[in-house]
Protein backbone atom coordinates (compact mmCIF):
# COMPACT_ATOMS: atom_id res chain seq x y z
CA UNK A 1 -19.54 0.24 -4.82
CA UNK A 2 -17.13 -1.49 -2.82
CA UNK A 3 -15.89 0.57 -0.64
CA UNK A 4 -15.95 4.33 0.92
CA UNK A 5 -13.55 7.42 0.64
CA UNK A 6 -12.67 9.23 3.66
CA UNK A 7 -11.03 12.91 2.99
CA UNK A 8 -7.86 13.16 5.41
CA UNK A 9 -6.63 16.75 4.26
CA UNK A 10 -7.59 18.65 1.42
CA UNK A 11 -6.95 16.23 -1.98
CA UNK A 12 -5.79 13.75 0.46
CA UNK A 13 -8.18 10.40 0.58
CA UNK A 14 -8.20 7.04 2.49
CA UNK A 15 -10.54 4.25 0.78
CA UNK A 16 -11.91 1.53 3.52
CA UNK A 17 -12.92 -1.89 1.49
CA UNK A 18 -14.48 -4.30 3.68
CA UNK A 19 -12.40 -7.50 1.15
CA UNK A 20 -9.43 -8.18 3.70
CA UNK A 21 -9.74 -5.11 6.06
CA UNK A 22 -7.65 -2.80 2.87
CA UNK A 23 -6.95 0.60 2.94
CA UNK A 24 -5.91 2.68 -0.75
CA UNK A 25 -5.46 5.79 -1.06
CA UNK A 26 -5.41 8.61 -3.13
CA UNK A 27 -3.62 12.08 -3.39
CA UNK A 28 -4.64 14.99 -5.85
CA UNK A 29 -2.71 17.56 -7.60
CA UNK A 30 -3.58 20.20 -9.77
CA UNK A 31 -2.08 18.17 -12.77
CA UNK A 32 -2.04 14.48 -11.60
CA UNK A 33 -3.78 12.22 -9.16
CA UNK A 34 -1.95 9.10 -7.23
CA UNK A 35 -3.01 6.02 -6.79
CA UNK A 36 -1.76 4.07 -3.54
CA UNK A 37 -2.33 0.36 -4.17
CA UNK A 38 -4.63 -1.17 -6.59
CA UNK A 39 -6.32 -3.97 -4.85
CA UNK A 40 -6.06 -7.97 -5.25
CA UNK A 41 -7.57 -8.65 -8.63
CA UNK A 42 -8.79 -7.36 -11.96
CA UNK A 43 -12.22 -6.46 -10.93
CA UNK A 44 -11.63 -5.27 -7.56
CA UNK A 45 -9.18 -3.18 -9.06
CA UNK A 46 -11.97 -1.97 -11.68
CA UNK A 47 -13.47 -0.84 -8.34
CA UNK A 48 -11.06 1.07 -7.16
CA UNK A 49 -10.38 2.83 -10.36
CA UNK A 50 -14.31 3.83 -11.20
CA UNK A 51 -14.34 5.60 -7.54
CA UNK A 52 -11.24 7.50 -8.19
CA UNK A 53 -12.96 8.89 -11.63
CA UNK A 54 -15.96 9.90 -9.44
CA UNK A 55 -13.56 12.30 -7.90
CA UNK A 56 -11.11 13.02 -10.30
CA UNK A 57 -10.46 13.20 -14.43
CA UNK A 58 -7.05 13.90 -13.80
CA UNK A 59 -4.23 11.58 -15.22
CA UNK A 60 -3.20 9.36 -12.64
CA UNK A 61 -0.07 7.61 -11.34
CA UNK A 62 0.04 4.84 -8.95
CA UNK A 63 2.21 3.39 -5.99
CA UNK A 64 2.82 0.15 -4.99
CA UNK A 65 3.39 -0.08 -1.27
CA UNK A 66 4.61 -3.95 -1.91
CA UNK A 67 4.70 -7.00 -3.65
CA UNK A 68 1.34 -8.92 -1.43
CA UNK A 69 -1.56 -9.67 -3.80
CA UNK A 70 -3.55 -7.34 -2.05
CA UNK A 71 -2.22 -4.41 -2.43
CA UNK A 72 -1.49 -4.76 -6.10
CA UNK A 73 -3.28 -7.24 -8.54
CA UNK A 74 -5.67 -4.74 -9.91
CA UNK A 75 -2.95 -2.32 -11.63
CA UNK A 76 -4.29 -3.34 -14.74
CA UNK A 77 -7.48 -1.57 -14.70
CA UNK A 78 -4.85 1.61 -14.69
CA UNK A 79 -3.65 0.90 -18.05
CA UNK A 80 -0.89 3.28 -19.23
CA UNK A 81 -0.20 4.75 -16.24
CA UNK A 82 3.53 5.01 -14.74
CA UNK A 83 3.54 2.45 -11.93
CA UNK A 84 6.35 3.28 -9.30
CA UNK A 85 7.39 1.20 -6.14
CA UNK A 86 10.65 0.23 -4.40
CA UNK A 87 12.97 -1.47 -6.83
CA UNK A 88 13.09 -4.78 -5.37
CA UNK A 89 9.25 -4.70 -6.33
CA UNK A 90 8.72 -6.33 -9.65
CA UNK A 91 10.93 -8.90 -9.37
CA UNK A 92 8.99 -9.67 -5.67
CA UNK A 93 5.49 -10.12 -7.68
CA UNK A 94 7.13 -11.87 -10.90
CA UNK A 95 8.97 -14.29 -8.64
CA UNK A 96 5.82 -14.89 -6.29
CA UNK A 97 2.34 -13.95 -8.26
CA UNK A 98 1.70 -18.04 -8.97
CA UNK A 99 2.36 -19.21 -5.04
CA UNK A 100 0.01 -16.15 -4.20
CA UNK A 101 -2.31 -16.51 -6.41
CA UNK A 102 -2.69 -20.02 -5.85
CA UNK A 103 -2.91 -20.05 -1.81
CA UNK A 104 -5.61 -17.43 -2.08
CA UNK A 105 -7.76 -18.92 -4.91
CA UNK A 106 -7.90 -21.74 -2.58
CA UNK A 107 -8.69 -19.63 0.35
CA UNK A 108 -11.63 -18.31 -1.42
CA UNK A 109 -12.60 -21.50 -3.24
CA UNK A 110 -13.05 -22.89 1.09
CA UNK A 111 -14.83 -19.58 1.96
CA UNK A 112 -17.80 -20.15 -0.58
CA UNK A 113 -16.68 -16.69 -2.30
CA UNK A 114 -16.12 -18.01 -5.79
CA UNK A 115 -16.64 -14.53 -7.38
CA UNK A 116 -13.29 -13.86 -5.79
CA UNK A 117 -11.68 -16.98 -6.39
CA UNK A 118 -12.39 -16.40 -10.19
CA UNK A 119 -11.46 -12.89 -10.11
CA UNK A 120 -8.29 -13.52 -8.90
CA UNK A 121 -7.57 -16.56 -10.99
CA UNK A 122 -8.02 -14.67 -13.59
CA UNK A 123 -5.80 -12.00 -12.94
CA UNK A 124 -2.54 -11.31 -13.88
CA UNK A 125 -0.40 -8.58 -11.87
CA UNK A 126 0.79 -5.72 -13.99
CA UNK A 127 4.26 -5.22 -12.77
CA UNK A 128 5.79 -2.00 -11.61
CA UNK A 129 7.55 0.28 -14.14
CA UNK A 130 9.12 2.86 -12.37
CA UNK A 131 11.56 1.52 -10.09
CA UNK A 132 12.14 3.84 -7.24
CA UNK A 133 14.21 4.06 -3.67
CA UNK A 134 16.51 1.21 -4.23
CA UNK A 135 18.13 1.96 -0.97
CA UNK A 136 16.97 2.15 2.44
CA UNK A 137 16.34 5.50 3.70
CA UNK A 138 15.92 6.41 0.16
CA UNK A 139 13.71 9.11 -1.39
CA UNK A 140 11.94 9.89 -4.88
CA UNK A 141 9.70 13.03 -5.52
CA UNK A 142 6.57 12.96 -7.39
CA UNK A 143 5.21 16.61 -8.53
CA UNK A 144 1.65 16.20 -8.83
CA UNK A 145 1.27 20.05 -10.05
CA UNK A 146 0.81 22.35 -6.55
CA UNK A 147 1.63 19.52 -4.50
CA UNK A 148 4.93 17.08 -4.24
CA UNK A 149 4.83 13.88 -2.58
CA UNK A 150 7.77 11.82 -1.16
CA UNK A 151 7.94 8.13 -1.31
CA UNK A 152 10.47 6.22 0.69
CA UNK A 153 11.78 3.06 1.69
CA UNK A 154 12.37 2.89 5.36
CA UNK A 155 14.66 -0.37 4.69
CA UNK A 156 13.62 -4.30 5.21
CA UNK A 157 10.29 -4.55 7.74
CA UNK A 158 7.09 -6.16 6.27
CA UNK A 159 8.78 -7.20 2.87
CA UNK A 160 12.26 -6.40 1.60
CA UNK A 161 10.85 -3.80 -0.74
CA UNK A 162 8.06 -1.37 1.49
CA UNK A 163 7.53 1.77 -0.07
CA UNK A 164 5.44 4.23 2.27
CA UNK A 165 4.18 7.92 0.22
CA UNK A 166 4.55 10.77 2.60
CA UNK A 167 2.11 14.11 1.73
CA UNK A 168 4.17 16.75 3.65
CA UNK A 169 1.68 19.63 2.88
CA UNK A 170 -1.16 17.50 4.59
CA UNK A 171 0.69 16.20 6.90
CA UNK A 172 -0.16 12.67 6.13
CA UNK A 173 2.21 9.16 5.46
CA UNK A 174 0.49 6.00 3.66
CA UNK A 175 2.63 3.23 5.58
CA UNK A 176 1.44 0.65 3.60
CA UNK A 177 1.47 -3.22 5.62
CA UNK A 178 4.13 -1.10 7.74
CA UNK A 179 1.00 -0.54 10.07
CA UNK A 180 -1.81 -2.26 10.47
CA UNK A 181 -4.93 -0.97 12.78
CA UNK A 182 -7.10 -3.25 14.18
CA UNK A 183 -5.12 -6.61 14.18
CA UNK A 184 -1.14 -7.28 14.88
CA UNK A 185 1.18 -6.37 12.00
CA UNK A 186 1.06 -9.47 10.07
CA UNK A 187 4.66 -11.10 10.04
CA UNK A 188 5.03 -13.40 7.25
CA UNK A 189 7.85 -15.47 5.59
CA UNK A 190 9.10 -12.58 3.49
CA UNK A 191 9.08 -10.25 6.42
CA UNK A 192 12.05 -8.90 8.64
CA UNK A 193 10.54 -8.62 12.15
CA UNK A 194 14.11 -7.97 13.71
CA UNK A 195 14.00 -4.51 11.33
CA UNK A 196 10.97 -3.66 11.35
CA UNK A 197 10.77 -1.23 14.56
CA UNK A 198 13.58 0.56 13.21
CA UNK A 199 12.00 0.97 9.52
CA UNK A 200 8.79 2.26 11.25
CA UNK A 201 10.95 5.08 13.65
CA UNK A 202 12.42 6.09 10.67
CA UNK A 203 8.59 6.75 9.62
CA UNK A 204 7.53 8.60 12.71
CA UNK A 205 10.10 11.39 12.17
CA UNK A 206 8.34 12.35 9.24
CA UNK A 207 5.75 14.26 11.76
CA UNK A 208 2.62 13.29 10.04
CA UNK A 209 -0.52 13.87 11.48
CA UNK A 210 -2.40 10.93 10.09
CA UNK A 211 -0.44 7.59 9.10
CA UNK A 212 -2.53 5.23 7.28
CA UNK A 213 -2.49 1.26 7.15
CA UNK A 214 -2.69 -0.48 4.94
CA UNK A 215 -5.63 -2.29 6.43
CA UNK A 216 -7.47 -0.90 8.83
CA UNK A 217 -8.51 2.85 9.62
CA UNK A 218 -6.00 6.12 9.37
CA UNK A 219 -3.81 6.25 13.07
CA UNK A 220 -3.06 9.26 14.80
CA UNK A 221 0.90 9.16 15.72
CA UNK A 222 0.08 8.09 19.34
CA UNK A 223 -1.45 4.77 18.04
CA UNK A 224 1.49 4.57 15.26
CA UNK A 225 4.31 4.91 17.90
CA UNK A 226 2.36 2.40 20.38
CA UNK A 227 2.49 -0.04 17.17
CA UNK A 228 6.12 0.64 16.74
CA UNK A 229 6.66 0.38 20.74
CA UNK A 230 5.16 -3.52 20.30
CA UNK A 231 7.14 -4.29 17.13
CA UNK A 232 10.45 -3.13 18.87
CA UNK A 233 9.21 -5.13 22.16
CA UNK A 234 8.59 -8.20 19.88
CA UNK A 235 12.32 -7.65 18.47
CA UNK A 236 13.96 -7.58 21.76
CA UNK A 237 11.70 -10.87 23.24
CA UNK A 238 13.30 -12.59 19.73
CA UNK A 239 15.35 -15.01 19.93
């Protein structure tokens, strides 16, 4: 399979896929098991979903950290399950699922992968249902049965809509694109690089132990704040 867990607390899992440096995740209840992200396609997100039933029978819900193909093309191979993410969300992959899916067809079409390129042609993003946090600073509670989980939208950084799922018992915080280990955060025309220190602060003070990317491998704090330390440099140097 595509992909490897690693086990960050008890119930509490990071996935590394080698397509695009990702990072999902998943956190399990006594009752329910979420889903962070879904992958970029149908079939990458049929991936994703088989490994999480190698761990778990539980019903699932899932969390959209934002609207970037990436991160959440492959909600359909979760059929019927409630899909939450920031409410600016749906309307962000509705409004840009063609230009995305376009641009990165093409990208795979030049990179010889066509099994990719098809995949994602093929696809057709499920949209969020469960429109959460429409504010920043915002909070919504899931109760997974034994365990509740916070998700939270620090305000405008990556996208206008980042949702990052804080696991307060483990002491763990899925930051979504709001970190990014092993390369620069990417900045991109939807992004809000002037905010995006301050969204990411608001982050640390949760007092995780382990942030996770949303590419790259789980952060301790130290390398989080260093991150946030060159977004906030990056601000200032701004014109």
């Amino acid at each position: 399979m595509d992909g490897s867990w690693t086990e960050l607390a008890d119930g509490v899992l990071a996935r590394r896929h080698a397509e695009l440096d990702l990072t999902t995740g998943l956190v399990l209840g006594t009752d329910r098991a979420l889903v962070i992200d879904t992958r970029g396609d149908d079939v990458q997100g049929a991936e994703l979903a088989a490994a999480v039933r190698e761990l778990t029978a539980l019903p699932v819900l899932v969390a959209i950290t934002h609207a970037h193909f990436d991160h959440c093309f492959g909600t359909s191979a979760f059929p019927g399950s409630p899909v939450h993410a920031q409410a600016g969300c749906a309307a962000a992959i509705a409004v840009t699922a063609a230009a995305q899916r376009a641009q990165w067809v093409r990208h795979y079409r030049e990179a010889g992968d066509t099994g990719t390129a098809d995949a994602l042609a093929g696809t057709v993003p499920v949209l969020p249902d469960r429109p959460v946090c429409p504010r920043p600073g915002s909070t919504h509670t899931l109760d997974l049965g034994g365990r509740r989980v916070e998700l939270l939208h620090p305000g405008p950084a990556h996208t206008g809509h980042d949702l990052a799922v804080h696991v307060p018992d483990a002491a763990v915080l899925f930051a979504g694109d709001l970190l990014e280990n092993g390369n620069p955060p990417a900045v991109g025309p939807d992004a809000y690089p002037g905010r995006w220190a301050g969204a990411l602060a608001a982050l640390l003070t949760r007092g995780a132990r382990r942030y996770v990317p949303g590419h790259g491998d789980p952060m301790t704090p130290g390398e989080a704040a260093r991150q946030q330390a060159d977004l906030a440099r990056l601000a200032r140097a701004s014109p």
